[in-house]
Every structure is written in C-alpha cells, then in structure tokens.
C-alpha atoms as a PDB file:
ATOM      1  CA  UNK A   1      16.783  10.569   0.355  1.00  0.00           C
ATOM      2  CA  UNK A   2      17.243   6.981   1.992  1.00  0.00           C
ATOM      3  CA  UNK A   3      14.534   6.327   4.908  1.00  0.00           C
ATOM      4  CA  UNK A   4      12.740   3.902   6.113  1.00  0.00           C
ATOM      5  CA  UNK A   5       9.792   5.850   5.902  1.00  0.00           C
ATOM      6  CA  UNK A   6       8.979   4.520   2.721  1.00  0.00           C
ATOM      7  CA  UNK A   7       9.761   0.965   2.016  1.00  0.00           C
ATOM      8  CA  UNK A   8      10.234  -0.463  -1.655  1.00  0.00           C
ATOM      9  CA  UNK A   9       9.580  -4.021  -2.499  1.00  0.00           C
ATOM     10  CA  UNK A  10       9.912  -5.304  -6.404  1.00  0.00           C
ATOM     11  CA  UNK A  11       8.465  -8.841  -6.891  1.00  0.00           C
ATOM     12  CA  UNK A  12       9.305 -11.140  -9.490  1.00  0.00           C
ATOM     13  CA  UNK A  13       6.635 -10.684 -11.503  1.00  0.00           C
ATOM     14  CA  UNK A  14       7.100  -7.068 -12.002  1.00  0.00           C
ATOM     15  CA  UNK A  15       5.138  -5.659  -9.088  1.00  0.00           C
ATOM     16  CA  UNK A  16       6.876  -2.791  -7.540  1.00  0.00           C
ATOM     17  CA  UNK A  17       5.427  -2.270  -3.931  1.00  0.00           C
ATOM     18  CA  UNK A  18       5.487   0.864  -2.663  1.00  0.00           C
ATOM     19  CA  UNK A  19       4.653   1.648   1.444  1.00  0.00           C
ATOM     20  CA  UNK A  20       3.968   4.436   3.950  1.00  0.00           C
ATOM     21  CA  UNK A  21       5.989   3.034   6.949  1.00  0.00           C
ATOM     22  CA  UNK A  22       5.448   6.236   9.102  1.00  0.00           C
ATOM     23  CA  UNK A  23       2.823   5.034  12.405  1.00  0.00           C
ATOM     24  CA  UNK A  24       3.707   7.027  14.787  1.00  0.00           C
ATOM     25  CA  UNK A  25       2.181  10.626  12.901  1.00  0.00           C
ATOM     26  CA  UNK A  26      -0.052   8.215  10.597  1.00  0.00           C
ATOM     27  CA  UNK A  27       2.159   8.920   7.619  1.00  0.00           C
ATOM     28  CA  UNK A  28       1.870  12.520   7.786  1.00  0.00           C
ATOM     29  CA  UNK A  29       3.374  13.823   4.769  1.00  0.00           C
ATOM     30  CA  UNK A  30       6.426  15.421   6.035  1.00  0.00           C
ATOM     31  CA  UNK A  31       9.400  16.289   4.001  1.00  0.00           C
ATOM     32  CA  UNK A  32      11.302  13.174   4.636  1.00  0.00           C
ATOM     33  CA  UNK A  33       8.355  10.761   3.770  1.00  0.00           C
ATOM     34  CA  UNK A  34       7.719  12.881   0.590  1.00  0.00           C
ATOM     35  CA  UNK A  35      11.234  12.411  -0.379  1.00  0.00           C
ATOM     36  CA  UNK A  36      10.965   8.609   0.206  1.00  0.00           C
ATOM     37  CA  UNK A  37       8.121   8.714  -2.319  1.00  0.00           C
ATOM     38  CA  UNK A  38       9.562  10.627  -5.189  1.00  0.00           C
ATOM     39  CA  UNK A  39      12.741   8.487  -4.946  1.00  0.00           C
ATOM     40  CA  UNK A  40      11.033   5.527  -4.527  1.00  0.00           C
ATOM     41  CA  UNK A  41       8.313   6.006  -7.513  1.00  0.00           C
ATOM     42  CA  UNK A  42      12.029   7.258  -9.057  1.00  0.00           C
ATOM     43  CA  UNK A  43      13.181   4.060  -9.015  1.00  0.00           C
ATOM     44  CA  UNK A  44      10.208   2.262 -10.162  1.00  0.00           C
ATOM     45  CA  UNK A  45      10.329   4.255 -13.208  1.00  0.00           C
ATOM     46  CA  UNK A  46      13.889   3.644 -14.150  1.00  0.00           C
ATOM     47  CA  UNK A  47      14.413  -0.288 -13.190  1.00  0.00           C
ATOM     48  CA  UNK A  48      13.001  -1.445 -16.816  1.00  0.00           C
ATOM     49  CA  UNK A  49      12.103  -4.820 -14.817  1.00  0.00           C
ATOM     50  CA  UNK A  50       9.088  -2.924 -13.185  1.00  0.00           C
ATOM     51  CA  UNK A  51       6.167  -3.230 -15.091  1.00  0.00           C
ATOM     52  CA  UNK A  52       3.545  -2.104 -12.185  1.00  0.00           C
ATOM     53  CA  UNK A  53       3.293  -0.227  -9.373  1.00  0.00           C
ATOM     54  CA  UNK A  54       1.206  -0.550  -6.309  1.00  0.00           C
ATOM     55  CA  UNK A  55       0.880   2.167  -3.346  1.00  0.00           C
ATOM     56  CA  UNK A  56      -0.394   0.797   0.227  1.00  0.00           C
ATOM     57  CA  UNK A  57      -0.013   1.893   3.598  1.00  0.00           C
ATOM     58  CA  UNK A  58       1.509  -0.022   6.704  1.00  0.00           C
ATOM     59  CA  UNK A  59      -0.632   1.166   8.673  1.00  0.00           C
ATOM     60  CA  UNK A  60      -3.902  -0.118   9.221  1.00  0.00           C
ATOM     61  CA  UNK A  61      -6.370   2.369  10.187  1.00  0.00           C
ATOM     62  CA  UNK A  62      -4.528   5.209   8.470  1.00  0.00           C
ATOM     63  CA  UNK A  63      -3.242   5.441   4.557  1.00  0.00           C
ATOM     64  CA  UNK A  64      -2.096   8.846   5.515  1.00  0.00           C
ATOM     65  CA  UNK A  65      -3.305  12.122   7.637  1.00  0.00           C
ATOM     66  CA  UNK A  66      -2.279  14.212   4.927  1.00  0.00           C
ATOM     67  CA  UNK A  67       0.525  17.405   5.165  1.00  0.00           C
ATOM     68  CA  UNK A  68       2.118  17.891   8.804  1.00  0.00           C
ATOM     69  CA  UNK A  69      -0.180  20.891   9.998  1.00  0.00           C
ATOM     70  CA  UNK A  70       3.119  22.151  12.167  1.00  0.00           C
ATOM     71  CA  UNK A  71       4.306  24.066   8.997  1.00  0.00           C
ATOM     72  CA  UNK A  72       1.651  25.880   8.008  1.00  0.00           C
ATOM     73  CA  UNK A  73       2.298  27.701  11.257  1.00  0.00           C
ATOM     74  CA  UNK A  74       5.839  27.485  11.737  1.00  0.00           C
ATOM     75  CA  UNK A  75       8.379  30.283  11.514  1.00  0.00           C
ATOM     76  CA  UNK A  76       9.848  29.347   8.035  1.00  0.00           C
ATOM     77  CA  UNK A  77       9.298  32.037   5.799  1.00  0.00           C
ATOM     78  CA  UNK A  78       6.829  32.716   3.326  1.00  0.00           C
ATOM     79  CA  UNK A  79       9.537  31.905   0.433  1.00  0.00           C
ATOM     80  CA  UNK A  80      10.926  28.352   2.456  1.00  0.00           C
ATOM     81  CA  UNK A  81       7.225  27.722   2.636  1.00  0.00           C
ATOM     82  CA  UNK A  82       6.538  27.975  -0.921  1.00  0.00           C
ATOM     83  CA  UNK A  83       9.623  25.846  -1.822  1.00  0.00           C
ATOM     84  CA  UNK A  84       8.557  23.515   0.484  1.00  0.00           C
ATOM     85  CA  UNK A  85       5.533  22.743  -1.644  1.00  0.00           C
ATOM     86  CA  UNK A  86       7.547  21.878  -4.626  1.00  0.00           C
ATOM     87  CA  UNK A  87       7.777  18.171  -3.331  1.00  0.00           C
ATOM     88  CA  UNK A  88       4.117  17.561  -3.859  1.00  0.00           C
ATOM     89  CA  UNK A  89       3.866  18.951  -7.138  1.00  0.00           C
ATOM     90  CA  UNK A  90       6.919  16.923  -8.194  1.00  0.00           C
ATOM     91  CA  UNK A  91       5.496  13.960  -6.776  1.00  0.00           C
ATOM     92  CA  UNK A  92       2.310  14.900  -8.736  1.00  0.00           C
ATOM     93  CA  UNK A  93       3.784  15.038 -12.185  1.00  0.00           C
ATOM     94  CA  UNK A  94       6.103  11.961 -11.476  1.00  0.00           C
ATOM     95  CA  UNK A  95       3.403   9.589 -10.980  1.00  0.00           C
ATOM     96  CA  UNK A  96       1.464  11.180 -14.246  1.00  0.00           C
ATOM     97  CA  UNK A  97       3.938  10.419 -16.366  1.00  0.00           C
ATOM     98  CA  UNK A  98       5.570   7.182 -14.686  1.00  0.00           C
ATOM     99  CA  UNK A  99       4.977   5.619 -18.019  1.00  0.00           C
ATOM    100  CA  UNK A 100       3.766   2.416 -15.810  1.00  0.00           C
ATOM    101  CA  UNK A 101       0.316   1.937 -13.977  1.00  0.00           C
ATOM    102  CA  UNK A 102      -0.109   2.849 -11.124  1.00  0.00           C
ATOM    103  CA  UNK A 103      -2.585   1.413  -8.267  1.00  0.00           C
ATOM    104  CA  UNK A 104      -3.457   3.151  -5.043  1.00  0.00           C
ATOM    105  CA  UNK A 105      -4.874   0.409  -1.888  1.00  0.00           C
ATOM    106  CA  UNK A 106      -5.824   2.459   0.542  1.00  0.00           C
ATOM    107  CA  UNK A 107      -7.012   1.316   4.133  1.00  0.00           C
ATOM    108  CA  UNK A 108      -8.383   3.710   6.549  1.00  0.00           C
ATOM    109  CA  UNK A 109      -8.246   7.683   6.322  1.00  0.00           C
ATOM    110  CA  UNK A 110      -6.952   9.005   2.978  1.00  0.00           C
ATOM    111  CA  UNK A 111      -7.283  12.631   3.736  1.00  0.00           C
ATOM    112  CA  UNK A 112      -6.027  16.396   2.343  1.00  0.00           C
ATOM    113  CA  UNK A 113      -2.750  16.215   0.279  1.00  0.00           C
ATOM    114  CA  UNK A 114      -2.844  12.029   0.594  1.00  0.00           C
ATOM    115  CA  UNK A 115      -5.706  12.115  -1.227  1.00  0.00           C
ATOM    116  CA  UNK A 116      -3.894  14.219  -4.242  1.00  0.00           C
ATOM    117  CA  UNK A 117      -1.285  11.703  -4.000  1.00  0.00           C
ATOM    118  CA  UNK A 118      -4.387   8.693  -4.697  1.00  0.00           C
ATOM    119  CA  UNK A 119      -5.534  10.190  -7.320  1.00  0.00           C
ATOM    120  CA  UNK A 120      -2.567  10.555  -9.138  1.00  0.00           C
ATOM    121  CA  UNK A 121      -2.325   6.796  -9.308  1.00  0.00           C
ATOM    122  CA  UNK A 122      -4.351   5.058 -12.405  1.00  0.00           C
ATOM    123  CA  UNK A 123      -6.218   3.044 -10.247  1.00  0.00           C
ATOM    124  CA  UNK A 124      -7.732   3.060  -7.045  1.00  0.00           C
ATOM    125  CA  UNK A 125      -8.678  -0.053  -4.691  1.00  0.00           C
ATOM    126  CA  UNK A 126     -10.187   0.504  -1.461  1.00  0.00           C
ATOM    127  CA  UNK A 127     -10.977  -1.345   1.577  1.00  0.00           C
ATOM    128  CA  UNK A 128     -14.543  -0.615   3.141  1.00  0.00           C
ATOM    129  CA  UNK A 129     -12.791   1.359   6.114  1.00  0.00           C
ATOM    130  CA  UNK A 130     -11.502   4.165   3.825  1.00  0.00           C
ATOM    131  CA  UNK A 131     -12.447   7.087   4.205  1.00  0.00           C
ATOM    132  CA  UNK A 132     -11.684  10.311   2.051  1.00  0.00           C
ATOM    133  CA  UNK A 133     -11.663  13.569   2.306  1.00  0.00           C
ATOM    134  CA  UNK A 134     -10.257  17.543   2.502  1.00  0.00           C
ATOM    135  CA  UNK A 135     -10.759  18.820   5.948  1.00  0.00           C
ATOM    136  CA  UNK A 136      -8.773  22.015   5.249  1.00  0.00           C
ATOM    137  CA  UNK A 137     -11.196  24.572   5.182  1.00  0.00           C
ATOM    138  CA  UNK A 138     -12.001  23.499   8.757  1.00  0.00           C
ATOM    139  CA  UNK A 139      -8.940  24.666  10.032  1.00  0.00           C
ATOM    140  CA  UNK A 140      -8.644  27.229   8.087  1.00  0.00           C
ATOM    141  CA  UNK A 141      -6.505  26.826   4.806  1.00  0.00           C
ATOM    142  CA  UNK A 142      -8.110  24.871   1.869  1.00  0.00           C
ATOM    143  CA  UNK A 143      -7.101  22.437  -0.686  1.00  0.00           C
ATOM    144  CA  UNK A 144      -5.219  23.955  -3.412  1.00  0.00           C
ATOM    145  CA  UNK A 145      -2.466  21.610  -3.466  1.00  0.00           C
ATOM    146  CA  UNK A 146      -4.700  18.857  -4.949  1.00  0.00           C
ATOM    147  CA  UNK A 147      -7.652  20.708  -6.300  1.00  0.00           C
ATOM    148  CA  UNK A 148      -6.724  19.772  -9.820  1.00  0.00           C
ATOM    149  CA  UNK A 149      -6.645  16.462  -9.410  1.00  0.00           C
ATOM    150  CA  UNK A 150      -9.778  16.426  -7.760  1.00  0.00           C
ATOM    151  CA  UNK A 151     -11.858  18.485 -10.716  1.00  0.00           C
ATOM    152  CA  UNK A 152      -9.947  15.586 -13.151  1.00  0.00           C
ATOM    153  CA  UNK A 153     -11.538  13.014 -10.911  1.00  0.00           C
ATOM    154  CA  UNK A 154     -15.205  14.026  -9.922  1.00  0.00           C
ATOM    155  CA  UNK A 155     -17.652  15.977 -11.044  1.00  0.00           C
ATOM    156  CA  UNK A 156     -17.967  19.223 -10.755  1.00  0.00           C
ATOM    157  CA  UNK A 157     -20.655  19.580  -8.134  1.00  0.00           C
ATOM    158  CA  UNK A 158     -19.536  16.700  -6.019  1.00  0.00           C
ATOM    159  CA  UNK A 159     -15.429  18.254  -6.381  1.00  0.00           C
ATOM    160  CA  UNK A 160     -17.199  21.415  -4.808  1.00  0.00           C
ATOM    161  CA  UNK A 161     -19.083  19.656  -2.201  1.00  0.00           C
ATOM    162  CA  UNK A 162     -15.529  18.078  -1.519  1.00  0.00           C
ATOM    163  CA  UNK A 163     -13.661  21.033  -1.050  1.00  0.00           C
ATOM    164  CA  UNK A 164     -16.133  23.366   0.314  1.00  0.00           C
ATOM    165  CA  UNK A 165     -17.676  21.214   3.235  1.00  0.00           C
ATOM    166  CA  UNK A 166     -14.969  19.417   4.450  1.00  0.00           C
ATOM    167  CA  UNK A 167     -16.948  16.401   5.543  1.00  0.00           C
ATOM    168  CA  UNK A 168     -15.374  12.777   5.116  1.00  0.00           C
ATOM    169  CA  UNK A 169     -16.425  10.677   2.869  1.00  0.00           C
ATOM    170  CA  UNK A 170     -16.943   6.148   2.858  1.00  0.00           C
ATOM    171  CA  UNK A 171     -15.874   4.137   0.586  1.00  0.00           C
ATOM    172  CA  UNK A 172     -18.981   3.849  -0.707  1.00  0.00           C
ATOM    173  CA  UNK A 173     -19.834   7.338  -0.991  1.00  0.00           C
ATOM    174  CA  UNK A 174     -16.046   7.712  -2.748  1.00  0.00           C
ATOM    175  CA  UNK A 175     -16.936   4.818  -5.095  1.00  0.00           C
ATOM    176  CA  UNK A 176     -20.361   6.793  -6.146  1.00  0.00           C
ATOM    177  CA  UNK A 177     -18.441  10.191  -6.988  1.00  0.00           C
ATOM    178  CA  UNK A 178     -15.372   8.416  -9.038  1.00  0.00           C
ATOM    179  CA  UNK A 179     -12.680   8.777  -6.603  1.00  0.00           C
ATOM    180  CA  UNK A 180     -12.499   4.783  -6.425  1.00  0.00           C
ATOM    181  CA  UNK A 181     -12.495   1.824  -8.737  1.00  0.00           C
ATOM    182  CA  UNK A 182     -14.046  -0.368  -6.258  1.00  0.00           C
ATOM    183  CA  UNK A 183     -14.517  -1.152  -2.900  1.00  0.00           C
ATOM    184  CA  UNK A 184     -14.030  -4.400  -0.800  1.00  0.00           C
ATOM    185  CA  UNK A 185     -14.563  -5.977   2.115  1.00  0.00           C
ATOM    186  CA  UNK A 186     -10.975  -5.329   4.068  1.00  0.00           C
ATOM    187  CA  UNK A 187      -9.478  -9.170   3.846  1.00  0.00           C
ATOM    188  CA  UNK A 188      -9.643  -9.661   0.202  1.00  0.00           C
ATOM    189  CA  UNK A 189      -8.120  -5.888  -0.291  1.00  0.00           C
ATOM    190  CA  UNK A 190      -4.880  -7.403  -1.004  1.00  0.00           C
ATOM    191  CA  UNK A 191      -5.824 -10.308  -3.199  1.00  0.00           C
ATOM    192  CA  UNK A 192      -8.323  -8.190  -5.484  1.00  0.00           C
ATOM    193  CA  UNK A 193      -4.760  -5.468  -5.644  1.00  0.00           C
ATOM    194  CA  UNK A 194      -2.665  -8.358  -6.590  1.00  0.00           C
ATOM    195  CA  UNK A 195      -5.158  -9.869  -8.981  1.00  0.00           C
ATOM    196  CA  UNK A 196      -5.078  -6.649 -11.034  1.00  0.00           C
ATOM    197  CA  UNK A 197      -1.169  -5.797 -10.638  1.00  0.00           C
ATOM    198  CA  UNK A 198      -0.795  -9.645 -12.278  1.00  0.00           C
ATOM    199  CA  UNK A 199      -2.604  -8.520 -15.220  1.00  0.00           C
ATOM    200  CA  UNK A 200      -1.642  -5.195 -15.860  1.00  0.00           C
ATOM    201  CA  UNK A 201       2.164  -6.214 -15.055  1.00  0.00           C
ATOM    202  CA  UNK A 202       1.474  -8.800 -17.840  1.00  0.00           C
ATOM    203  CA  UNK A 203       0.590  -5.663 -20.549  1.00  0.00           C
ATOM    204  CA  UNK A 204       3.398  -4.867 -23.256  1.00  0.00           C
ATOM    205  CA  UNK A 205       5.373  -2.410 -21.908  1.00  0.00           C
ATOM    206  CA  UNK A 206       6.058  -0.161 -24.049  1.00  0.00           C
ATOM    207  CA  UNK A 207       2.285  -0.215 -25.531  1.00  0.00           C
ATOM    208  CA  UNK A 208       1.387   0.633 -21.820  1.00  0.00           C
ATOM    209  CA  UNK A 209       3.922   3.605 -21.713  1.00  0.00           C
ATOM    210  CA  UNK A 210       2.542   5.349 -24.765  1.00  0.00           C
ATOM    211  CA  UNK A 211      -0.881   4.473 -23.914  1.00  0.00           C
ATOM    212  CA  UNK A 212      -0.052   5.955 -20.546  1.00  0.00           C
ATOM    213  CA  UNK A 213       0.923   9.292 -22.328  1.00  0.00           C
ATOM    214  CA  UNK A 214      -1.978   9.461 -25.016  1.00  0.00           C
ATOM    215  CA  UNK A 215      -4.281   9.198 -21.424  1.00  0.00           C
ATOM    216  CA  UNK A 216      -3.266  12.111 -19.844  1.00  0.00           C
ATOM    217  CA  UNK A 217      -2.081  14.609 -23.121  1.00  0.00           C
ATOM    218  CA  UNK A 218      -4.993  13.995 -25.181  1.00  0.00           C
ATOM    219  CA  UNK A 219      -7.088  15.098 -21.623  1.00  0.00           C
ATOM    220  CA  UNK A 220      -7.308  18.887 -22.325  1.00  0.00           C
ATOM    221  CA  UNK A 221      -6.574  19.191 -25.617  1.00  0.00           C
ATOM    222  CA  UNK A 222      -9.696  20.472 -27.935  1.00  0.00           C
ATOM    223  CA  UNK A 223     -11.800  17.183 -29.979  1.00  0.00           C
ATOM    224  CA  UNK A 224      -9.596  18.000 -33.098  1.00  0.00           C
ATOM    225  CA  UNK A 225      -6.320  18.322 -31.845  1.00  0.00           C
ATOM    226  CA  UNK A 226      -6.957  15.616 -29.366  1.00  0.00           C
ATOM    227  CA  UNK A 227      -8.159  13.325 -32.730  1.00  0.00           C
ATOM    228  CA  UNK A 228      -4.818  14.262 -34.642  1.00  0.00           C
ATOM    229  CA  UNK A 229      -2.552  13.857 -31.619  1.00  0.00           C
ATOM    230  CA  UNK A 230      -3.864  10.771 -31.116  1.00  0.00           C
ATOM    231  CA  UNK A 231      -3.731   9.139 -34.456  1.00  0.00           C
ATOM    232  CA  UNK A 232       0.106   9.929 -34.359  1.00  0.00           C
ATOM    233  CA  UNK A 233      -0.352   7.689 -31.598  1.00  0.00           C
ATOM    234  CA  UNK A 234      -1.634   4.989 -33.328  1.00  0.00           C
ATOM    235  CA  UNK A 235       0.803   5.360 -35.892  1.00  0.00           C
ATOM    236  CA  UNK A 236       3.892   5.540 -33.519  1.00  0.00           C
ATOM    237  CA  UNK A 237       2.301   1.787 -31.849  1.00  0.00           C
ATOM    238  CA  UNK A 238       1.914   0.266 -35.225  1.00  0.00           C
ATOM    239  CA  UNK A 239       5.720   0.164 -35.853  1.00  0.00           C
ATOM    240  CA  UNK A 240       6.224  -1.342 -32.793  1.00  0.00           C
ATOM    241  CA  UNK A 241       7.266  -5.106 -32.415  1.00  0.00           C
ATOM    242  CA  UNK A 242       4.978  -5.722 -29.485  1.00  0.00           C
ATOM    243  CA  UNK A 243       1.977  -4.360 -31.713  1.00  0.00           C
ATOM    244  CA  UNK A 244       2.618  -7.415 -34.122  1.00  0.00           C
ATOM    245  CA  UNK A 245       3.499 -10.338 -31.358  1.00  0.00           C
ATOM    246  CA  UNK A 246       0.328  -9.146 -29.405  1.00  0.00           C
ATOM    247  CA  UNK A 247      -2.022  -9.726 -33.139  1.00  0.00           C
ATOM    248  CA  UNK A 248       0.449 -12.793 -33.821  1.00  0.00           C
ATOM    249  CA  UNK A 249      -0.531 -14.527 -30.517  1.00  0.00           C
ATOM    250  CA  UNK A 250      -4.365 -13.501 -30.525  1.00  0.00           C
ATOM    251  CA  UNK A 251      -4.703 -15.444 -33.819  1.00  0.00           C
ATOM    252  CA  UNK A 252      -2.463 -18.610 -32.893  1.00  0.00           C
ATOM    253  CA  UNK A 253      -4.241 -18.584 -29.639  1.00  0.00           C
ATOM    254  CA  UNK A 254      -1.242 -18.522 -27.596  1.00  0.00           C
ATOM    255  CA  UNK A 255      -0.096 -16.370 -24.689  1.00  0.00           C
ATOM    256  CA  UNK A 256       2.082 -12.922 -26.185  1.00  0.00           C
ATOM    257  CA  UNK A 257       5.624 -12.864 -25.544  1.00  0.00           C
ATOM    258  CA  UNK A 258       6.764  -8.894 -25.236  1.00  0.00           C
ATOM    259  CA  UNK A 259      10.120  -7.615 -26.336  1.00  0.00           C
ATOM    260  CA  UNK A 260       9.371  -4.048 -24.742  1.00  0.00           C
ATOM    261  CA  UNK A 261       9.710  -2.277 -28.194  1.00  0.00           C
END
C-alpha cells in the first residue's frame, strides 16, 4: 500500500527510519497509515542490509492521536468492523518478531492504539513533551486493542490505573511505570536515538535475531520449559560463525567483523 503517509529512509549504516507523515489528523491511525506501517516495517524486515529500526513522528507536538474515532461510529458493519482491526494486530505481531530491534522516539502525545504500536518496539526514547496515555474509556469504548501489551509492559496496578482512569501521563511519570527507557530534554532526542541505533545496528545479526526470539517465546512459558527452550538456544548460537568472530575479536582486542551466520 504505497503512501506517503509513512515515509521510509535506510541509512548507510543500517538504520532503517521509519515516519508518521500524516499532520493534518496528527497521524491518526487510519487504514491507509496502518498499511504504510506494516509494509514499511515489511520491508525493513526483508532488506538483509537493515540491521535497526527506528520509529519517529513528523510531527512535532503529536507522535500519533491514536485510531480515527469516525469508525467506531460509522455505518460499516459489525463484521467490516472487526476485519478492520486485523491491521493492528498484524502490525502487532510484525514488529514482535521483526527479528531486528526496534526503537520507538516519540515527541508529543502517544495516545490509545499509538501507544500499542510503542510498545511493541524494543526500545523506547522519549522527549520530555510526551505524553502517554488510553483515553478510551472517556468516550466510551476502552483499550482492548493494546491491553496486552500494556500488562507485558507495566505493572499490574499501574496497567489498571492506565486503562481504567484514562488520565495522560509525562514522560516522567511514563519513565517511572516502565513504558520508557529514558527521557530527554527535546533537542538531544535525536542524537541520544541515533547514538543507540549506531550500536545496536553494530550487533551480529543473526545473534540479534535469535536473541530477539528467545526474548519474547521464553516470556510466558513456565521456569522449566522456559530453562530448556532456552538452552536449545544457546546451543543453536554456539554453531554459529558470528558466535566465534565475536570471542575471536574480544581476545585480540579488535573490533568483530560479522558474517550474519
């Protein structure tokens, strides 16, 4: 779904860059713009060149409003509805298991469904004019898109003063309930976000991608089958080549030079 909605940017040292070009409804997430998404973070997953991937806004004062409100009372049916909600969900799941990390740098409001789409990213970066929160239950609906990722995020009793108040939350206040990484002051946003694309686009790749995969399966396993799963794991990276150039170069002192397998 070509738009310019979304635009895509890949940099030559691996960075994909990933925007919400939408002003005008402050990159509500309509069906277009969530089509730009999937088949942009598409793309960064299949171009092997792409070793990170950061998520920003073009706006300044807005990351993203969250769903377009006009379709929850539209005249679509129930059914078109329903189908119409498949987009987030894939969108969800594609970011999980990108296989590549993933950093969210949001500026302004990050609110309802854009924040589900935050916290499927790895990492989070914010600017001190975020703000984040659910305001569904205000209007009269409520969160269930992205409740999920919100109780895999925060604590319990925060995730229910979240979803149950509706209030919006700082920076700050998102950095003390473990929605964000950190939080900075809004001009060096962009250099702290490059600082940690640079290093994590300099990870092996494919340790990264199985790492990546041992994160989020071993989540709800139970302790023992999390343990065995995740030995395999370890196996699986010791017959890698990158495994033995990343030991080679730690002991010769030299920077590692990854093959990707």
């Amino acid at each position: 779904m070509p738009t310019d909605k979304v635009l895509y940017e890949l940099d030559e040292t691996g960075v994909a860059r990933i925007t919400l070009n939408d002003p005008e409804t402050r990159n509500a997430l309509s069906p277009e713009l969530l089509g730009g998404l999937i088949d942009a973070f598409t793309r960064a997953r299949d171009e092997e060149q792409v070793r990170c991937v950061v998520l920003s806004s073009s706006h300044e004062k807005t990351f993203s409003s969250g769903a377009n409100l006009g379709g929850f009372a539209g005249d679509d049916s129930l059914v078109h509805k329903h189908f119409a909600s498949e987009s987030f969900v894939g969108l969800f799941k594609l970011i999980a298991d990108l296989g590549k990390p993933t950093i969210c740098a949001p500026r302004g409001h990050v609110l309802a469904g854009a924040l589900g789409i935050a916290l499927s990213c790895d990492l989070i970066l914010a600017s001190e004019s975020a703000t984040f929160g659910t305001p569904e239950i205000n209007i009269g609906t409520f969160p269930f898109m992205i409740m999920a990722l919100i109780y895999r995020n925060v604590g319990r009793k925060k995730a229910n003063e979240l979803l149950l108040l509706g209030e919006r939350w700082s920076a700050q206040e998102a950095l003390a309930a473990g929605i964000v990484n950190r939080v900075l002051p809004d001009e060096e946003l962009d250099g702290a976000v490059a600082e940690w694309a640079m290093k994590l686009a300099g990870k092996s790749p494919v340790i990264m991608r199985l790492g990546k995969q041992a994160m989020r399966r071993q989540m709800d396993m139970p302790l023992d089958d999390a343990l065995d799963y995740l030995r395999a794991q370890l196996s699986l990276a010791l017959s890698t080549e990158d495994i033995v150039e990343g030991v080679s170069a730690f002991f010769e002192k030299r920077d590692p030079q990854w093959k990707g397998r």
